[in-house]
C-alpha atoms as a PDB file:
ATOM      1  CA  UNK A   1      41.193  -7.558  -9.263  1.00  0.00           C
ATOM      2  CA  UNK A   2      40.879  -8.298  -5.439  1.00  0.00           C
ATOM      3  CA  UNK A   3      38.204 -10.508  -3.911  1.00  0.00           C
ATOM      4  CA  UNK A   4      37.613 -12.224  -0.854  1.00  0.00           C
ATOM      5  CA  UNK A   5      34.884 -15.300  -0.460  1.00  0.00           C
ATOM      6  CA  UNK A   6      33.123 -15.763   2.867  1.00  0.00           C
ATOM      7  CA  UNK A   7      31.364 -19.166   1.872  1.00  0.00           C
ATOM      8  CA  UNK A   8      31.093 -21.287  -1.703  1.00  0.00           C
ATOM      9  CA  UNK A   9      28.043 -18.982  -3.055  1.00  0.00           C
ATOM     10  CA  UNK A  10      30.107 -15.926  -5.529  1.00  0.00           C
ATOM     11  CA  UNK A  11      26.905 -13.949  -3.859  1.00  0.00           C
ATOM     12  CA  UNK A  12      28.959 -14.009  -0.538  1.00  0.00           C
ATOM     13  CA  UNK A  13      32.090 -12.489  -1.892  1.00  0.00           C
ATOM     14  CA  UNK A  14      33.848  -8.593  -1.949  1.00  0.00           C
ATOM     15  CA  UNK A  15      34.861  -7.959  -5.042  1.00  0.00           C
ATOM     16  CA  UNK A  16      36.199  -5.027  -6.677  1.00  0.00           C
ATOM     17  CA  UNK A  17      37.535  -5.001 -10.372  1.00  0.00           C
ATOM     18  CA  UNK A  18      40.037  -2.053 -11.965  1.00  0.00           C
ATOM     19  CA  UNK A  19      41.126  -1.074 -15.406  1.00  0.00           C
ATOM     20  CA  UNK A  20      43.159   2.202 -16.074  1.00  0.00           C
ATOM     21  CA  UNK A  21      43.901   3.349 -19.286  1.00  0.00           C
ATOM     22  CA  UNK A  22      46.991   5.382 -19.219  1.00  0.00           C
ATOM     23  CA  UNK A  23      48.612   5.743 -22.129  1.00  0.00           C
ATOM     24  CA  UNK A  24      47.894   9.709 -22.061  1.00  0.00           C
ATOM     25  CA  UNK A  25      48.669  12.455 -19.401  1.00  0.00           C
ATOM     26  CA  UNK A  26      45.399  12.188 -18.308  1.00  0.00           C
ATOM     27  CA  UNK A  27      44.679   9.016 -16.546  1.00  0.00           C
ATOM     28  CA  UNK A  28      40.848   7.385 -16.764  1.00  0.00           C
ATOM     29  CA  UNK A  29      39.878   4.548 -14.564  1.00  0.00           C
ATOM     30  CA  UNK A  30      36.640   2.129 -14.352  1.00  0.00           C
ATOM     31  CA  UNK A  31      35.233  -0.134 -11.486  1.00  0.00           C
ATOM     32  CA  UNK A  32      32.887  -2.468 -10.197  1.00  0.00           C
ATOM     33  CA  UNK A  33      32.587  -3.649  -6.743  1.00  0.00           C
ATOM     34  CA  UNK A  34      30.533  -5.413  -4.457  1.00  0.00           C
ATOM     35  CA  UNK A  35      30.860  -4.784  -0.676  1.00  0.00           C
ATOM     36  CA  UNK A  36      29.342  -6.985   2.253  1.00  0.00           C
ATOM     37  CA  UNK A  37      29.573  -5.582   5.481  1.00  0.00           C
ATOM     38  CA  UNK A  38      28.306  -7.413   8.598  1.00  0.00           C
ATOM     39  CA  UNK A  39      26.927  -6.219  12.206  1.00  0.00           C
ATOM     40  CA  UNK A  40      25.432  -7.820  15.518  1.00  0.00           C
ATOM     41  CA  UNK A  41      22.277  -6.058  16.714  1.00  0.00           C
ATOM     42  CA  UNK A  42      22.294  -6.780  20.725  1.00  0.00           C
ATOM     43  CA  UNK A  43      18.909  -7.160  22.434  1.00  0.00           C
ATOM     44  CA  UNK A  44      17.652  -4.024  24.597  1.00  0.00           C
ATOM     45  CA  UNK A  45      16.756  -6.518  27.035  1.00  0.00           C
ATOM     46  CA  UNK A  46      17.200 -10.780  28.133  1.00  0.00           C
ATOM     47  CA  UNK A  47      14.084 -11.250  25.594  1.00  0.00           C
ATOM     48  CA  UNK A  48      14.995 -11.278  22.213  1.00  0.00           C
ATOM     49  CA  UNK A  49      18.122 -13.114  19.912  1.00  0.00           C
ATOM     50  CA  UNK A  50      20.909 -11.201  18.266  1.00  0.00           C
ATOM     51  CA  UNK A  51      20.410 -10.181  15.179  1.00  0.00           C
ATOM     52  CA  UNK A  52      22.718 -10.339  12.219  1.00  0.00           C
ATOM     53  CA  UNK A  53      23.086  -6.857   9.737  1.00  0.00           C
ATOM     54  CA  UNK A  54      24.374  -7.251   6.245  1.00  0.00           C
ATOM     55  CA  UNK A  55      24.771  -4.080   4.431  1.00  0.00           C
ATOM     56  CA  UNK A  56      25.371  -4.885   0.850  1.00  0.00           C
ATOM     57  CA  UNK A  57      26.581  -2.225  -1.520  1.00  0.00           C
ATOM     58  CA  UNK A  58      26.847  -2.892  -5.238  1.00  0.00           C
ATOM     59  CA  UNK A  59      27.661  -0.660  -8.190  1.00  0.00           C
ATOM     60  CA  UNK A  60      30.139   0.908 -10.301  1.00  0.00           C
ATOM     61  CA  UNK A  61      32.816   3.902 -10.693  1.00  0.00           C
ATOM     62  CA  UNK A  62      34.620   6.253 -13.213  1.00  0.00           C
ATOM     63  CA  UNK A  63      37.404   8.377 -12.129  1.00  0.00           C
ATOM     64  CA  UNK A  64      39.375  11.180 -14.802  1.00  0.00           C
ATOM     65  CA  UNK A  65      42.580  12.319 -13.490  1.00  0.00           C
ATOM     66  CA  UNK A  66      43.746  15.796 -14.561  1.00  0.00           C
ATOM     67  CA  UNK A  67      47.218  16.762 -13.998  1.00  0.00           C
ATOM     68  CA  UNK A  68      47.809  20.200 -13.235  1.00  0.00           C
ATOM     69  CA  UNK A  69      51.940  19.906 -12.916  1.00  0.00           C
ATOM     70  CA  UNK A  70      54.384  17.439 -11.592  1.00  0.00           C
ATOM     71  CA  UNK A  71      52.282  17.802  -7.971  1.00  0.00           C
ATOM     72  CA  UNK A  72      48.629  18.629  -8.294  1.00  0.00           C
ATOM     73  CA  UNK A  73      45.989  17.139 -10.108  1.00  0.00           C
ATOM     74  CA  UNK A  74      41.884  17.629 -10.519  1.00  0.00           C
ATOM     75  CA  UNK A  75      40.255  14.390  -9.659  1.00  0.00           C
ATOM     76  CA  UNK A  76      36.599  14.077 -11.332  1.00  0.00           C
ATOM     77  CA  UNK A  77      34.867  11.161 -11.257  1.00  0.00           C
ATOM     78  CA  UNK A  78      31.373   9.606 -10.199  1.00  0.00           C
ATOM     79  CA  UNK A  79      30.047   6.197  -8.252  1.00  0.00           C
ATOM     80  CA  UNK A  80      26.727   4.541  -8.702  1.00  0.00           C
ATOM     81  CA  UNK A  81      25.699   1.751  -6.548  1.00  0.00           C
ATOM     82  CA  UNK A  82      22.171   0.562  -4.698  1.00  0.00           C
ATOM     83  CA  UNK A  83      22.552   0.145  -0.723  1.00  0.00           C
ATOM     84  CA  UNK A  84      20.874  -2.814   0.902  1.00  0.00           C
ATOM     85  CA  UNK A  85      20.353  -4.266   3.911  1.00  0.00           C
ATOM     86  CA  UNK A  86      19.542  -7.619   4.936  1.00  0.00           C
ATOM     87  CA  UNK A  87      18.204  -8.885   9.197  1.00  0.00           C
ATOM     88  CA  UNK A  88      18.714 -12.360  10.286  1.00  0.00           C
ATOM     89  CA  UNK A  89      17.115 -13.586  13.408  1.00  0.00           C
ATOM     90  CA  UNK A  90      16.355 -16.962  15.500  1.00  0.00           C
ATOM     91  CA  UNK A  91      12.509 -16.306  16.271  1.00  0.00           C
ATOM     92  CA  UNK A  92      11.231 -18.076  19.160  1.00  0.00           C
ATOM     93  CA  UNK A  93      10.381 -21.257  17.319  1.00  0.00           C
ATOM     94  CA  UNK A  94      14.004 -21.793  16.522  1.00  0.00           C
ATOM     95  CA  UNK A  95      13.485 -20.998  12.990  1.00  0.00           C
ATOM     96  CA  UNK A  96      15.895 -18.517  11.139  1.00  0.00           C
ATOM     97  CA  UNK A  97      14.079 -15.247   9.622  1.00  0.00           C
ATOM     98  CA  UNK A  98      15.537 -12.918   7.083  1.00  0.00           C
ATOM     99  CA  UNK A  99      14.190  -9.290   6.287  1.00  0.00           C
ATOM    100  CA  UNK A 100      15.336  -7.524   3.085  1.00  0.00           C
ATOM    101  CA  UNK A 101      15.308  -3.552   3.250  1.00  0.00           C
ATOM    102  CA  UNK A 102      14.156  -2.115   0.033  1.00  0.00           C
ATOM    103  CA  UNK A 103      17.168  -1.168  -2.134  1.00  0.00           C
ATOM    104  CA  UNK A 104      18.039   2.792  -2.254  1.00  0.00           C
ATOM    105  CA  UNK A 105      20.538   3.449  -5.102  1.00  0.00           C
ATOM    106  CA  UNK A 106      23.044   6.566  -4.990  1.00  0.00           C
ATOM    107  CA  UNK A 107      24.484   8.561  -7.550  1.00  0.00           C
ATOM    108  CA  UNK A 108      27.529  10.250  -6.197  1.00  0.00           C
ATOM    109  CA  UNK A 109      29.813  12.481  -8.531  1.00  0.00           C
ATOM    110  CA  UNK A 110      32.941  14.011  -6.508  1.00  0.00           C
ATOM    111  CA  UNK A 111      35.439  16.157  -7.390  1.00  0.00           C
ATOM    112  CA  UNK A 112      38.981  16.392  -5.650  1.00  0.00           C
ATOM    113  CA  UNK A 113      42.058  18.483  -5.549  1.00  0.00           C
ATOM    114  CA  UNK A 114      45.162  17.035  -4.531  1.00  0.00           C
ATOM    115  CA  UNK A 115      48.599  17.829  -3.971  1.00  0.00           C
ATOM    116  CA  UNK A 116      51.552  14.931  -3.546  1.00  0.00           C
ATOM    117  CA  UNK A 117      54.942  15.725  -3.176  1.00  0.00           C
ATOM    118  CA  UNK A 118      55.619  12.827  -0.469  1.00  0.00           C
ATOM    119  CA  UNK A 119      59.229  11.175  -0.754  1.00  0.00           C
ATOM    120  CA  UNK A 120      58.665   7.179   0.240  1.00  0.00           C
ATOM    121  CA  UNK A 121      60.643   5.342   2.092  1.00  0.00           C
ATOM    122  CA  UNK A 122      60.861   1.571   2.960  1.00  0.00           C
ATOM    123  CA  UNK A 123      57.734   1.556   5.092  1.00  0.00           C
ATOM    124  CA  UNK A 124      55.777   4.877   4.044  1.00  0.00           C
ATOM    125  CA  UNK A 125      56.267   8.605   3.274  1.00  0.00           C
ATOM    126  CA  UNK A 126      59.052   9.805   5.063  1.00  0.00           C
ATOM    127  CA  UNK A 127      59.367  13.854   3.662  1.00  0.00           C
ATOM    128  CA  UNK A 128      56.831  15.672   1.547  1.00  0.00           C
ATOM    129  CA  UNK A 129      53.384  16.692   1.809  1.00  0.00           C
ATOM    130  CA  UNK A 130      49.945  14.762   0.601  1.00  0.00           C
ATOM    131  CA  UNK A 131      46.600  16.929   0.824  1.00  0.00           C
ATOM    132  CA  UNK A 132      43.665  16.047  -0.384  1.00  0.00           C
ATOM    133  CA  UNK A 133      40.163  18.087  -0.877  1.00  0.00           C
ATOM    134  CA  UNK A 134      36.906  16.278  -2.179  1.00  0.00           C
ATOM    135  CA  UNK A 135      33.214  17.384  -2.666  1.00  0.00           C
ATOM    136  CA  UNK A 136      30.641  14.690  -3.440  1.00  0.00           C
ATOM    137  CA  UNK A 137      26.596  15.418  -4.113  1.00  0.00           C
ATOM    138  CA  UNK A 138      24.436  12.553  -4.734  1.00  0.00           C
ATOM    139  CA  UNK A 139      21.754  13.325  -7.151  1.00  0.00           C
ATOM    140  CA  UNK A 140      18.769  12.233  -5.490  1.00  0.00           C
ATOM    141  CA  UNK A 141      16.519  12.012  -8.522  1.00  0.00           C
ATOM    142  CA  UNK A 142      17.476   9.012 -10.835  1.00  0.00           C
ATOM    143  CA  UNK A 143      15.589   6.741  -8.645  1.00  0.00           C
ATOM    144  CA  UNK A 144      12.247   6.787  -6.565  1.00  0.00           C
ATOM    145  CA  UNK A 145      14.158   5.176  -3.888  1.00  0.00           C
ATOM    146  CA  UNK A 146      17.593   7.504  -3.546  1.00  0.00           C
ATOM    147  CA  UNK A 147      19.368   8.949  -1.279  1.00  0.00           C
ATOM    148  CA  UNK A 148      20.407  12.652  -0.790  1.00  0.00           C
ATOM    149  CA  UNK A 149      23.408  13.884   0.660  1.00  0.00           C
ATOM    150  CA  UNK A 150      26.442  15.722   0.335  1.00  0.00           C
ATOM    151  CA  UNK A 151      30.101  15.612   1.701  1.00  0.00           C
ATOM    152  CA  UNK A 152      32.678  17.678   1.942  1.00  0.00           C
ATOM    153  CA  UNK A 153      36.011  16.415   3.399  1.00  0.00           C
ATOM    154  CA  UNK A 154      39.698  17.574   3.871  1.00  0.00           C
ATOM    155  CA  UNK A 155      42.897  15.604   4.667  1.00  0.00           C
ATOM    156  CA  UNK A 156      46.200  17.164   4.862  1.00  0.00           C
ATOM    157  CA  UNK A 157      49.598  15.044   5.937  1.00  0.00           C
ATOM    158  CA  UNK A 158      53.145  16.593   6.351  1.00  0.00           C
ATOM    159  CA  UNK A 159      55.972  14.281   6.783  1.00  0.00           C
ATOM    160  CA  UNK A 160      59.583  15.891   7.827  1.00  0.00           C
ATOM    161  CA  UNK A 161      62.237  13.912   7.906  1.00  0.00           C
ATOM    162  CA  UNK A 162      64.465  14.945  10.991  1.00  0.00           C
ATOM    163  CA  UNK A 163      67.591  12.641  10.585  1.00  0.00           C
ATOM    164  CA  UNK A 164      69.212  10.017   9.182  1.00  0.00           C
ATOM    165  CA  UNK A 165      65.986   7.552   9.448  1.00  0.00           C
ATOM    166  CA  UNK A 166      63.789   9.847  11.886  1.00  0.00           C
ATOM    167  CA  UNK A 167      60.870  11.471  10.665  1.00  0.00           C
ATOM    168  CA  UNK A 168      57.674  12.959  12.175  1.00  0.00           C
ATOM    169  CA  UNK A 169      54.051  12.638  10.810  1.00  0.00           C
ATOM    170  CA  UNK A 170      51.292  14.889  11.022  1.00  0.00           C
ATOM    171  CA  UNK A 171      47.313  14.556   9.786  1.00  0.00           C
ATOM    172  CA  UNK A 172      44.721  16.492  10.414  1.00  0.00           C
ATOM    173  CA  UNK A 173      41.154  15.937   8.840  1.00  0.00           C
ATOM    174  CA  UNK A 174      37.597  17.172   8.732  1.00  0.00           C
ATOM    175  CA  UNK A 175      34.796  15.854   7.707  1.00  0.00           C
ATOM    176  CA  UNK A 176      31.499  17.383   7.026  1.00  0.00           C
ATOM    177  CA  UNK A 177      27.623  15.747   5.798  1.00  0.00           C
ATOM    178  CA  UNK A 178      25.072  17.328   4.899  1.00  0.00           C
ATOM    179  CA  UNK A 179      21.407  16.693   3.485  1.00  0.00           C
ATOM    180  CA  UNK A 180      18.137  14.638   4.202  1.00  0.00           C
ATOM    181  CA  UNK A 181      20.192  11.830   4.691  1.00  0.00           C
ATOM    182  CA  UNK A 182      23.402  12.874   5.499  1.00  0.00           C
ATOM    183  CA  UNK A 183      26.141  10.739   5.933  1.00  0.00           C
ATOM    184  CA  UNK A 184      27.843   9.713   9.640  1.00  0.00           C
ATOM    185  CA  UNK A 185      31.283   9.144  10.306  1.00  0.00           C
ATOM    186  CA  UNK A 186      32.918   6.122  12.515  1.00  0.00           C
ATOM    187  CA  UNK A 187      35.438   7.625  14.723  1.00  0.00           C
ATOM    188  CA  UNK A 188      37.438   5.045  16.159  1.00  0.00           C
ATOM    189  CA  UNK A 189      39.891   2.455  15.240  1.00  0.00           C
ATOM    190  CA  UNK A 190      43.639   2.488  13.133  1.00  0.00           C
ATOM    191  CA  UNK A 191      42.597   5.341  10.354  1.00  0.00           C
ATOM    192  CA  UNK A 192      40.858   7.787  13.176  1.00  0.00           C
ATOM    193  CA  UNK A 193      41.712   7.944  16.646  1.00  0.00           C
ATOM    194  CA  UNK A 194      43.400   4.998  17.711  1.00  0.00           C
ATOM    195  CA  UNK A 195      42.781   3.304  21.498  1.00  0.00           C
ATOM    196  CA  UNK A 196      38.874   3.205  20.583  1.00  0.00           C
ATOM    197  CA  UNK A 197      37.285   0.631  18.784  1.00  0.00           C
ATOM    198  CA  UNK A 198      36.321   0.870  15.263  1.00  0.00           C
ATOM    199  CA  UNK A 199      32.728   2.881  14.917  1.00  0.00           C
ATOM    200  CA  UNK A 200      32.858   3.498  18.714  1.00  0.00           C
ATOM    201  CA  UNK A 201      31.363   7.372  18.302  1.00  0.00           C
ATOM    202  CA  UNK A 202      29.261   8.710  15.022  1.00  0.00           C
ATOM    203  CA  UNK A 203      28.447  12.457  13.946  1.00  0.00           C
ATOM    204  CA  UNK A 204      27.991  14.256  10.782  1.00  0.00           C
ATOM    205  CA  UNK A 205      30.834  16.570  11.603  1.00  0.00           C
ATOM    206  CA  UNK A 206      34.348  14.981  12.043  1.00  0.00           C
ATOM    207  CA  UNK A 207      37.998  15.891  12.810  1.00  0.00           C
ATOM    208  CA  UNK A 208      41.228  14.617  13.986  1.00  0.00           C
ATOM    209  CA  UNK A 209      44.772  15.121  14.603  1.00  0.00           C
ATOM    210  CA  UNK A 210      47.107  12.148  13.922  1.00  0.00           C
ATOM    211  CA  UNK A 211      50.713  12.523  15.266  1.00  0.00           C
ATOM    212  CA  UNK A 212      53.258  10.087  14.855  1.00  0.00           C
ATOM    213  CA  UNK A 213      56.869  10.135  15.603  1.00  0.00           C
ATOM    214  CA  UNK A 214      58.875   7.059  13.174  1.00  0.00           C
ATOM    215  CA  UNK A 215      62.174   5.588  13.494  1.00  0.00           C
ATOM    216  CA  UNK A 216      64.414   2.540  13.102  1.00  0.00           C
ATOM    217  CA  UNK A 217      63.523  -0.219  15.269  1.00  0.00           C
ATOM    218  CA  UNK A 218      65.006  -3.787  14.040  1.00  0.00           C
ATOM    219  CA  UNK A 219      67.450  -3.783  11.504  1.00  0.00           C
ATOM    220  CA  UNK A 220      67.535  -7.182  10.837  1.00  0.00           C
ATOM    221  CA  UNK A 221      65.802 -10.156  12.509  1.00  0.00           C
ATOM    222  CA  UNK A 222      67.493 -13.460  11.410  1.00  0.00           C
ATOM    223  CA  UNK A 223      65.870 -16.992  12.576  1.00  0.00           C
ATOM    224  CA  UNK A 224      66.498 -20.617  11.687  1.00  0.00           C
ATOM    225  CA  UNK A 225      64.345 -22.577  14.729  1.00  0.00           C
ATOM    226  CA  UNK A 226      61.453 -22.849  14.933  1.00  0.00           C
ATOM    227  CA  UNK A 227      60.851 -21.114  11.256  1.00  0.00           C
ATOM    228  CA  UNK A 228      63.408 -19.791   9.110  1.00  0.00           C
ATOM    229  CA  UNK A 229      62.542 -16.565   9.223  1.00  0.00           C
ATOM    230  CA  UNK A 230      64.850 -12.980   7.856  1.00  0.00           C
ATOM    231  CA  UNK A 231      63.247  -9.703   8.791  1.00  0.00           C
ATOM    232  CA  UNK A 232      65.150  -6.847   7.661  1.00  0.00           C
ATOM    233  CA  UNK A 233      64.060  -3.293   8.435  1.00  0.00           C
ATOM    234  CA  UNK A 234      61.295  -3.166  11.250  1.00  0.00           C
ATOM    235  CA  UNK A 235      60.376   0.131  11.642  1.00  0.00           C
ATOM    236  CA  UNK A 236      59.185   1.655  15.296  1.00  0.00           C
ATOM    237  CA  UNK A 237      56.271   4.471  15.372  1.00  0.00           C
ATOM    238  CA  UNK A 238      55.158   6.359  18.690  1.00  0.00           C
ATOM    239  CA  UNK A 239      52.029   8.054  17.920  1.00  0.00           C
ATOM    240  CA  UNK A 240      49.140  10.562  20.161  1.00  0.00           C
ATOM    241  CA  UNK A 241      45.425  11.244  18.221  1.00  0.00           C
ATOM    242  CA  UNK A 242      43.454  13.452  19.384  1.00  0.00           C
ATOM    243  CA  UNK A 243      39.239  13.805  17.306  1.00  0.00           C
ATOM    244  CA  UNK A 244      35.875  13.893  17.864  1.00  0.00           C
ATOM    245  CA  UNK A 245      32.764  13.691  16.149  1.00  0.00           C
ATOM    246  CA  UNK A 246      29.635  15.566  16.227  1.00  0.00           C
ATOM    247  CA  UNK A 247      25.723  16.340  14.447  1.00  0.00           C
ATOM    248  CA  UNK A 248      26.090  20.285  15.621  1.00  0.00           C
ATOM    249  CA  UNK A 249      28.830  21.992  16.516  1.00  0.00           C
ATOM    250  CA  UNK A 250      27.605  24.369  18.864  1.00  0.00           C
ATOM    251  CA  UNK A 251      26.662  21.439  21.160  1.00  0.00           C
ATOM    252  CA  UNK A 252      30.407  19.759  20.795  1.00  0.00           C
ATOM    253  CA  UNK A 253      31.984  19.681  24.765  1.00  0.00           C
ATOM    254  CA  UNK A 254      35.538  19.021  24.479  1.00  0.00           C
ATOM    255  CA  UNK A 255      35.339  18.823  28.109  1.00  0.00           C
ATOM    256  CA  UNK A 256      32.725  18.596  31.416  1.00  0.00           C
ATOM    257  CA  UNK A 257      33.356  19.057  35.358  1.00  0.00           C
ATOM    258  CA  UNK A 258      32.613  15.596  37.176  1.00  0.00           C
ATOM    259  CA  UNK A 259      33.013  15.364  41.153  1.00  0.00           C
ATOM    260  CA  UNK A 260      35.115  18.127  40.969  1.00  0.00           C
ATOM    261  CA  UNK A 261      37.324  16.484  37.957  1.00  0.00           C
ATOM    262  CA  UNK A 262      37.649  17.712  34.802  1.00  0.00           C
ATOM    263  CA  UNK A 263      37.062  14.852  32.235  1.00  0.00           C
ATOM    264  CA  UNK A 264      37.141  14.493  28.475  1.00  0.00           C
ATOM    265  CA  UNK A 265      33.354  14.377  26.868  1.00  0.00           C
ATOM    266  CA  UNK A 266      33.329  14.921  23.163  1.00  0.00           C
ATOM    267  CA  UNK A 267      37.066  15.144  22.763  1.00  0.00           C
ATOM    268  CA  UNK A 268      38.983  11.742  22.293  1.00  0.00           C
ATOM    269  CA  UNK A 269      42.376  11.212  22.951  1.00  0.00           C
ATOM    270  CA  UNK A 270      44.473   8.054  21.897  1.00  0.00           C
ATOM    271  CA  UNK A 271      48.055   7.253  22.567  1.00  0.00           C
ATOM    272  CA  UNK A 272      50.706   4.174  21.269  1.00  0.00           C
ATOM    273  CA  UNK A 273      53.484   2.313  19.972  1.00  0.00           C
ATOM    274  CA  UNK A 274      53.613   0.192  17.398  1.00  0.00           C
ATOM    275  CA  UNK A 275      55.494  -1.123  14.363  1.00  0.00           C
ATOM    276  CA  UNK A 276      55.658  -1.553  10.422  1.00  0.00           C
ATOM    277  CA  UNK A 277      56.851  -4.296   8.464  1.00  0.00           C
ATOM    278  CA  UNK A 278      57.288  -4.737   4.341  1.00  0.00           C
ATOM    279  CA  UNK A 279      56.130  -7.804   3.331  1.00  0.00           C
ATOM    280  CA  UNK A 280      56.785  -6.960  -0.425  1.00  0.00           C
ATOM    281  CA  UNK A 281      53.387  -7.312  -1.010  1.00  0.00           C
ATOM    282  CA  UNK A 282      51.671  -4.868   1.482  1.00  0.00           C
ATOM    283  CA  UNK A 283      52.870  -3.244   4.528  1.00  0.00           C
ATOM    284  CA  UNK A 284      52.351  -4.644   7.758  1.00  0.00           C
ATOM    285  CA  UNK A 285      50.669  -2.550  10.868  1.00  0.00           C
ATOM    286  CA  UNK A 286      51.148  -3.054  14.601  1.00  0.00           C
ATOM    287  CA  UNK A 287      49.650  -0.845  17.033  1.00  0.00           C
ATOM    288  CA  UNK A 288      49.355  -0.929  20.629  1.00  0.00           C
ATOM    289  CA  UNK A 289      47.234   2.378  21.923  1.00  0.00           C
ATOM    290  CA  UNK A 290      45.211   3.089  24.500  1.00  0.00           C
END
């Protein structure tokens, strides 16, 4: 169960509930969820207010795990859930307005073949490998109102432990949408490319590089003024991404010739420190990148 409440109505709230059964090799899994997400819609001109986006997704998921061996597994599962959105507005009376979209409802089933063999460490996955293939089709005709799309996506992570506390992570993913109303991806922000903001640059076509060099950074932080604080194992991480996103890929310009400077265009590069920190209940993320 995780939830989080934005105001006193239970309308307002993310919510996601889990079960697993897993008494047997295979694993099976049910969910419900509720998502909010919220945007600010900027004026093209001085007329005009902001206006306030909610997207609201609601539905349900099952997931069946298949283990192959000790390392692989078939993932099969399917998500059904109805996609709102909701525009708030001042008009020019002062009075607040609210538009409702009407609800489009997706039926997604995805299958996925993945292969784990990462050895974790205090912080992450410090040796091993983690890939990951999905393909997801929605069925567009359980509803009059549906969408139709499909994804296919790969993600593939190496970590190689160099020494005693040294190890060096790699990622490289691709992303692909298809479909009347294919999907776009947010490139930008801590899973993507860092040094961008989140959602900076959209495309049906996606792909990154991710690499990150880790290491020992504070061994232990002890403080008694002015909070009695012990931090034990801070670890340091120096990192470089390099994406871009796309609709067609013969129009994708990694680079163009300005004043007689060659400049990035499509091609985004992102560059950092930052550190990690186990809270025993999550791990905590720093990152400095530009």
């Amino acid at each position: 169960l995780a939830f989080d409440l934005y105001s006193r109505n239970l309308l307002d709230a993310n919510f996601q509930v889990i079960y697993w059964f897993l008494p047997k090799r295979w694993d099976l899994g049910a969910a419900i969820f509720q998502e909010k997400s919220y945007y600010l819609i900027f004026p093209s001109s001085t007329e005009g207010s902001v206006t306030l986006m909610q997207e609201i997704l609601r539905g349900g998921s099952v997931l069946l795990r298949l283990p192959i061996d000790k390392f692989h597994r078939f993932d099969v599962g399917a998500d059904a859930f109805s996609v709102q959105q909701v525009f708030e507005w001042i008009d020019e009376w002062g009075e607040l307005v609210e538009e409702r979209t009407v609800p489009h409802y997706v039926v997604l089933p995805t299958i996925s073949w993945i292969r784990d063999t990462a050895l974790w460490g205090y912080t992450g996955p410090i040796n091993g490998e983690r890939w990951k293939f999905s393909f997801a089709k929605s069925i567009p005709q359980v509803a009059k109102h549906s969408f139709d799309y499909s994804i296919l996506y790969g993600d593939i992570r190496n970590y190689n432990r160099i020494s005693q506390g040294f190890s060096f992570a790699t990622r490289i993913y691709g992303f692909s949408s298809w479909g009347k109303d294919a999907l776009y991806y947010p490139l930008g922000g801590s899973e993507s490319v860092r040094g961008y903001d989140y959602y900076s640059f959209y495309g049906t076509k996606a792909g990154f590089l991710n690499l990150e060099l880790r290491y020992p950074f504070i061994e232990r932080l002890k403080m008694r003024f002015p909070l009695p604080l012990d931090i034990r194992g801070v670890r340091g991480v120096t990192f470089c991404d390099i994406g871009g996103v796309t609709d067609e890929l013969k129009n994708f310009k990694t680079a163009i010739k300005s004043k007689g400077q060659i400049k990035l265009d499509d091609l985004k590069v992102g560059f950092g420190t930052g550190i990690r920190i186990n809270i025993s209940i999550a791990i905590l993320k720093l990152d400095f990148a530009w």
